[in-house]
PDB file of N, CA and C in Angstrom:
ATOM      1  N   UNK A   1      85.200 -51.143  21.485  1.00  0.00           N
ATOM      2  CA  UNK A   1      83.822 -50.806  21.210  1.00  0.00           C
ATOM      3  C   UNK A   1      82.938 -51.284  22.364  1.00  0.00           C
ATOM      4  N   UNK A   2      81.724 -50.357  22.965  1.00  0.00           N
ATOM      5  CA  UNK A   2      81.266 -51.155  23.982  1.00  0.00           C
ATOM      6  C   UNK A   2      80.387 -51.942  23.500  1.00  0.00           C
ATOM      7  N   UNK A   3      79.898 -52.995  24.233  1.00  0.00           N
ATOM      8  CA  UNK A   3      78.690 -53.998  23.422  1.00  0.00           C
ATOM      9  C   UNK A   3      78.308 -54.012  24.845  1.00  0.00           C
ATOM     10  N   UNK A   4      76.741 -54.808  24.652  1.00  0.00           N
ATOM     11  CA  UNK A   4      75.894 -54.922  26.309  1.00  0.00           C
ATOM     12  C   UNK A   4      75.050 -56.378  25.734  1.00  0.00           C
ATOM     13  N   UNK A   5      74.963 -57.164  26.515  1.00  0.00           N
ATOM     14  CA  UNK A   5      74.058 -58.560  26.466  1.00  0.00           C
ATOM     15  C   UNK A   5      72.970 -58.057  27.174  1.00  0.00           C
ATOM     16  N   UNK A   6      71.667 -57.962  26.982  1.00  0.00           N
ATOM     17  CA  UNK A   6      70.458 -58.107  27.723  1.00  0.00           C
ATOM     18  C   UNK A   6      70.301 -59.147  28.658  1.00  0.00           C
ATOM     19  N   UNK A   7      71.169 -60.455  28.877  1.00  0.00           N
ATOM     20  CA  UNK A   7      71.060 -61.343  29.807  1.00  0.00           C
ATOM     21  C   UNK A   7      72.214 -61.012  30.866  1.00  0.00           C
ATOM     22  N   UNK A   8      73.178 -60.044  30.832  1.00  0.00           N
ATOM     23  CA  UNK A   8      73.780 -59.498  31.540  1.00  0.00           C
ATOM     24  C   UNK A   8      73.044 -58.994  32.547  1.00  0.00           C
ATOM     25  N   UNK A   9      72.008 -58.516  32.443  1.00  0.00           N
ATOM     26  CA  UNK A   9      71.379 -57.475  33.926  1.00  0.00           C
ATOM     27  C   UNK A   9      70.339 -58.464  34.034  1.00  0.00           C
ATOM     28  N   UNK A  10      70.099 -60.141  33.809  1.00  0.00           N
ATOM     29  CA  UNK A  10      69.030 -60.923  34.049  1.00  0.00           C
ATOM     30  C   UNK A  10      68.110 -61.262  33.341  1.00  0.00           C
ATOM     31  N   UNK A  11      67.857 -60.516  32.327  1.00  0.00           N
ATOM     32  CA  UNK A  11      66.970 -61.191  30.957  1.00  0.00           C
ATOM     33  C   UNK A  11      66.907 -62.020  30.619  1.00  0.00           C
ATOM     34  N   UNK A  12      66.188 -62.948  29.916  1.00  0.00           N
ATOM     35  CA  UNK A  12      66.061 -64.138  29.341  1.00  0.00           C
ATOM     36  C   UNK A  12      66.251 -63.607  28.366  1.00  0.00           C
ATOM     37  N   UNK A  13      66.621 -63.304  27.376  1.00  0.00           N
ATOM     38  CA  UNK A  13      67.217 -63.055  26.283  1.00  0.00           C
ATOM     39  C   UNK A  13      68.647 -63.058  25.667  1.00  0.00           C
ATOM     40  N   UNK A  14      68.759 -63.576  24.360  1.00  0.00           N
ATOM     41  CA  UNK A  14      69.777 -63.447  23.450  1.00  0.00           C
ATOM     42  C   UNK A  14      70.495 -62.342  22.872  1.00  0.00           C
ATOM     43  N   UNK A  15      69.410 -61.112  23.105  1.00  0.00           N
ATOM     44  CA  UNK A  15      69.771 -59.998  22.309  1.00  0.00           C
ATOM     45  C   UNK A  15      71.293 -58.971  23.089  1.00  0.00           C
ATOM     46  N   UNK A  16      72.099 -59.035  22.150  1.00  0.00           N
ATOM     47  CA  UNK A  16      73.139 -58.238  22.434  1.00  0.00           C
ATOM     48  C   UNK A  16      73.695 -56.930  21.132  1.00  0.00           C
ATOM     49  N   UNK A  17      74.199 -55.969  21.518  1.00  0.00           N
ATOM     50  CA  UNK A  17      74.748 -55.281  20.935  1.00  0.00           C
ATOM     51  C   UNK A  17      76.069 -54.575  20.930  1.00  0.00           C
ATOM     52  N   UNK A  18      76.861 -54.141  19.793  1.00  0.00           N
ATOM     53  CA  UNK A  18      77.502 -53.525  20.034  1.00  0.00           C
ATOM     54  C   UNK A  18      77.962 -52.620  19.212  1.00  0.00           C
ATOM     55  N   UNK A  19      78.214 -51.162  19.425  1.00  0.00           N
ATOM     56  CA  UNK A  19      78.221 -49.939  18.564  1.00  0.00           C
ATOM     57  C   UNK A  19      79.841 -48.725  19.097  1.00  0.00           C
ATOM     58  N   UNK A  20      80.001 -48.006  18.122  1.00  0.00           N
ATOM     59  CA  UNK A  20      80.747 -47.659  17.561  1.00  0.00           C
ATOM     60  C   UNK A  20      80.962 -46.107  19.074  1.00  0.00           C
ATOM     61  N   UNK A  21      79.902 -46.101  19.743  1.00  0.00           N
ATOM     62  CA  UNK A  21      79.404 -45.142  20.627  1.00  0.00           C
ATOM     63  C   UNK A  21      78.859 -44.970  21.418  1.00  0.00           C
ATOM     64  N   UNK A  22      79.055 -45.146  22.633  1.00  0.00           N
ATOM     65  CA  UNK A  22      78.269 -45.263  24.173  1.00  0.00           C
ATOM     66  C   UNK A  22      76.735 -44.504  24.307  1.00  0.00           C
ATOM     67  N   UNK A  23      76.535 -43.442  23.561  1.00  0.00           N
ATOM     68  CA  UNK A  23      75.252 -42.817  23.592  1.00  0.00           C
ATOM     69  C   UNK A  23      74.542 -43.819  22.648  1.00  0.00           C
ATOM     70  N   UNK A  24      74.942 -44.097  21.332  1.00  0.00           N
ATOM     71  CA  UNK A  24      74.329 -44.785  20.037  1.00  0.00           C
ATOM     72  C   UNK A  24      74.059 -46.255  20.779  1.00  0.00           C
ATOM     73  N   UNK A  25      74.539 -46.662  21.433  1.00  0.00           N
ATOM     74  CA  UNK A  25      74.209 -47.654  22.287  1.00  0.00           C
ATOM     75  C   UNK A  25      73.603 -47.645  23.223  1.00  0.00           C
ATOM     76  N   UNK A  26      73.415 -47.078  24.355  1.00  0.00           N
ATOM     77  CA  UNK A  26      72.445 -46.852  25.234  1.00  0.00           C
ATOM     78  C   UNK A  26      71.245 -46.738  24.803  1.00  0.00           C
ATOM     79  N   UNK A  27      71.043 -45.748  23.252  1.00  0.00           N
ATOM     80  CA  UNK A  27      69.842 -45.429  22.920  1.00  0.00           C
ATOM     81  C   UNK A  27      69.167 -46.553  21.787  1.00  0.00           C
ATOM     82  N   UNK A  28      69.710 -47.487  21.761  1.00  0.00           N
ATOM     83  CA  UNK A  28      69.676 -49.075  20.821  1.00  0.00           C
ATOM     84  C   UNK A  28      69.047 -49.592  22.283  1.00  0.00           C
ATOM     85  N   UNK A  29      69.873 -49.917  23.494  1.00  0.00           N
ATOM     86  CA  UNK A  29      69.212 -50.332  24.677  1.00  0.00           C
ATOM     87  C   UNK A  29      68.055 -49.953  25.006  1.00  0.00           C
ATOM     88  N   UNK A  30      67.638 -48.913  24.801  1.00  0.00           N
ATOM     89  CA  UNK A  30      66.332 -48.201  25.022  1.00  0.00           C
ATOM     90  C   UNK A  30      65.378 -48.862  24.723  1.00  0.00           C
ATOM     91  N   UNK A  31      65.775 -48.586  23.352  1.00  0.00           N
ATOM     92  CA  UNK A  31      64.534 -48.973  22.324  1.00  0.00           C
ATOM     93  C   UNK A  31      64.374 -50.157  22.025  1.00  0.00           C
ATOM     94  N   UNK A  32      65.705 -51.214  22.539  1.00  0.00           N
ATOM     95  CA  UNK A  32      65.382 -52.858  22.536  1.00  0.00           C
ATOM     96  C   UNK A  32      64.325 -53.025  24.176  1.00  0.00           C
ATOM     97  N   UNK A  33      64.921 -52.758  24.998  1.00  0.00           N
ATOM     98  CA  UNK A  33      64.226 -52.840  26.449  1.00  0.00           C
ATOM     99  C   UNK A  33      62.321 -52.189  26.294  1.00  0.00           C
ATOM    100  N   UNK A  34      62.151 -51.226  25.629  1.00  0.00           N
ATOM    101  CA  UNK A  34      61.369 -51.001  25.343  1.00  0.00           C
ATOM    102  C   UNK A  34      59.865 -51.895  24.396  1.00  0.00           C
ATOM    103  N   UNK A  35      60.723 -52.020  23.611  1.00  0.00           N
ATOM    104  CA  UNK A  35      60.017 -52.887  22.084  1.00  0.00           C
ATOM    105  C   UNK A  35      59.780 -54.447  22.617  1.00  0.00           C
ATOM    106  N   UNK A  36      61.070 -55.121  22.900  1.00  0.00           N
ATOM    107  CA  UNK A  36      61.298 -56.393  23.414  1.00  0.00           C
ATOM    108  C   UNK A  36      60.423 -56.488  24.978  1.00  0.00           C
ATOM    109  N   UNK A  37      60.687 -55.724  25.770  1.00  0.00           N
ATOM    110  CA  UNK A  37      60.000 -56.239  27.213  1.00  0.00           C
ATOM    111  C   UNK A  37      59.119 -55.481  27.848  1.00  0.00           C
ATOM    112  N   UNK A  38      58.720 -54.493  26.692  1.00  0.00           N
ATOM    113  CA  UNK A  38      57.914 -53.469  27.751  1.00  0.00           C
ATOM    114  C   UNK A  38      58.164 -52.489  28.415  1.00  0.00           C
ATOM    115  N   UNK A  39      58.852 -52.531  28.469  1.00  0.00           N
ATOM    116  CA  UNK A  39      60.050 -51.162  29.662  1.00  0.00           C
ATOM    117  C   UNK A  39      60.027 -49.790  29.266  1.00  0.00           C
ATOM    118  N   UNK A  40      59.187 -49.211  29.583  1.00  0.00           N
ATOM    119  CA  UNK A  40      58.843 -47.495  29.495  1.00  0.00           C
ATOM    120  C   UNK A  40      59.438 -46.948  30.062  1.00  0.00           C
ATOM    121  N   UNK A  41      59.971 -47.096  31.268  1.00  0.00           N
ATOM    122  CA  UNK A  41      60.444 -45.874  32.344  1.00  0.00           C
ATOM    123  C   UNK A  41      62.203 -46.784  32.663  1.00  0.00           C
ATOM    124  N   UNK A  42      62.925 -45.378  32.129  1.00  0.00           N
ATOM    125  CA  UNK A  42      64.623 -45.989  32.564  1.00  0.00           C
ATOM    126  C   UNK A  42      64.667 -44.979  33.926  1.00  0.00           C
ATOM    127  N   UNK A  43      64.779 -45.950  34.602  1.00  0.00           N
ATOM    128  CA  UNK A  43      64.735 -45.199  36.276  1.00  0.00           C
ATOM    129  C   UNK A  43      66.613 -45.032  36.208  1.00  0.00           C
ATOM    130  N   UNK A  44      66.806 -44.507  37.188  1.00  0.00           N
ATOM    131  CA  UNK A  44      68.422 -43.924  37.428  1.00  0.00           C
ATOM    132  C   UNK A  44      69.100 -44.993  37.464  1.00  0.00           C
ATOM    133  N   UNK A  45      68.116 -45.665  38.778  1.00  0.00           N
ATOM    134  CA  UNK A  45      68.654 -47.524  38.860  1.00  0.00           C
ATOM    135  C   UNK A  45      68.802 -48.472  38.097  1.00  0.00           C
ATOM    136  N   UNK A  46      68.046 -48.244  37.083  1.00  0.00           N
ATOM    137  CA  UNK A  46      68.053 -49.666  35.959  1.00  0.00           C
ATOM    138  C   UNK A  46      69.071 -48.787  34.775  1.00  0.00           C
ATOM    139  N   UNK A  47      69.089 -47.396  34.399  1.00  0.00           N
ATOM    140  CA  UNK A  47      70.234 -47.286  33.671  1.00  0.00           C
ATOM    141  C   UNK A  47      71.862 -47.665  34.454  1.00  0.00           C
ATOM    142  N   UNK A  48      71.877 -47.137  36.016  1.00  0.00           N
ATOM    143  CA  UNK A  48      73.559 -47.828  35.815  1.00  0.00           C
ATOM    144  C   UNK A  48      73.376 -49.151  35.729  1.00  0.00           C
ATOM    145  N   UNK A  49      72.083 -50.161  36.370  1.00  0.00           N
ATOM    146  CA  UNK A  49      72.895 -51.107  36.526  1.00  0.00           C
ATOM    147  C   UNK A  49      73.208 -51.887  34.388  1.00  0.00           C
ATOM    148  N   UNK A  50      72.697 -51.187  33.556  1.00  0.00           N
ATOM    149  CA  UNK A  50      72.439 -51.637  32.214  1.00  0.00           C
ATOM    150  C   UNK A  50      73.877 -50.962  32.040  1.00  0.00           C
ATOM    151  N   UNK A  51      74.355 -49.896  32.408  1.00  0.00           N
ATOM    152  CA  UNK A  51      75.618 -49.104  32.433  1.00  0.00           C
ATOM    153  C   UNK A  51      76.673 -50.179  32.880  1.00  0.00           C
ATOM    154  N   UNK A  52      76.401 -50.695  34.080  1.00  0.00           N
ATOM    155  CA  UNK A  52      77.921 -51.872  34.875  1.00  0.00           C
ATOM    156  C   UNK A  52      77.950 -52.749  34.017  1.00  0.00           C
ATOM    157  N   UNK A  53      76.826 -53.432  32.898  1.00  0.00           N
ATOM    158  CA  UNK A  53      77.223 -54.184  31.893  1.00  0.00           C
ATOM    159  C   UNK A  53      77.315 -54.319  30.851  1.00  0.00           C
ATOM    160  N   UNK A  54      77.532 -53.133  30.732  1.00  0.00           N
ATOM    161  CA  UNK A  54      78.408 -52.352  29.124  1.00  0.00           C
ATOM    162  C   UNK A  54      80.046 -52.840  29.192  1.00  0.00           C
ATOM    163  N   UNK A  55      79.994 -53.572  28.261  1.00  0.00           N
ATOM    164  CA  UNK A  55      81.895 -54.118  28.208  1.00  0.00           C
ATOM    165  C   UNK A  55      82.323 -53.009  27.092  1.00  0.00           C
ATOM    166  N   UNK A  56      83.550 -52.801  27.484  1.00  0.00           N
ATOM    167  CA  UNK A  56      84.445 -51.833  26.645  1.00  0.00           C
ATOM    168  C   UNK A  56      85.345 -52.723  26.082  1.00  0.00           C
TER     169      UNK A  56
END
């Protein structure tokens, strides 16, 4: 299953997840990066590097 730590790409944060589905997860990332830090715009760059620390 992949899961992703938000302190993986440098966050000060605890929040991690992990789901059943690489899209269902990315789009949990979204909306945590969003809600939690503000983050409106997923540039190309900040999705892979949130992508390189997706564990399978």
């Amino acid at each position: 299953m992949p899961r992703f730590n938000c302190k993986d790409i440098g966050m000060s944060c605890g929040w991690s997840k992990e789901s059943k589905d690489l899209d269902e997860l990315l789009n949990e990332i979204q909306r945590h990066a969003s809600e939690a830090h503000g983050i409106k715009e997923f540039t190309p760059e900040l999705i892979e590097k949130v992508k390189s620390a997706i564990r399978m």
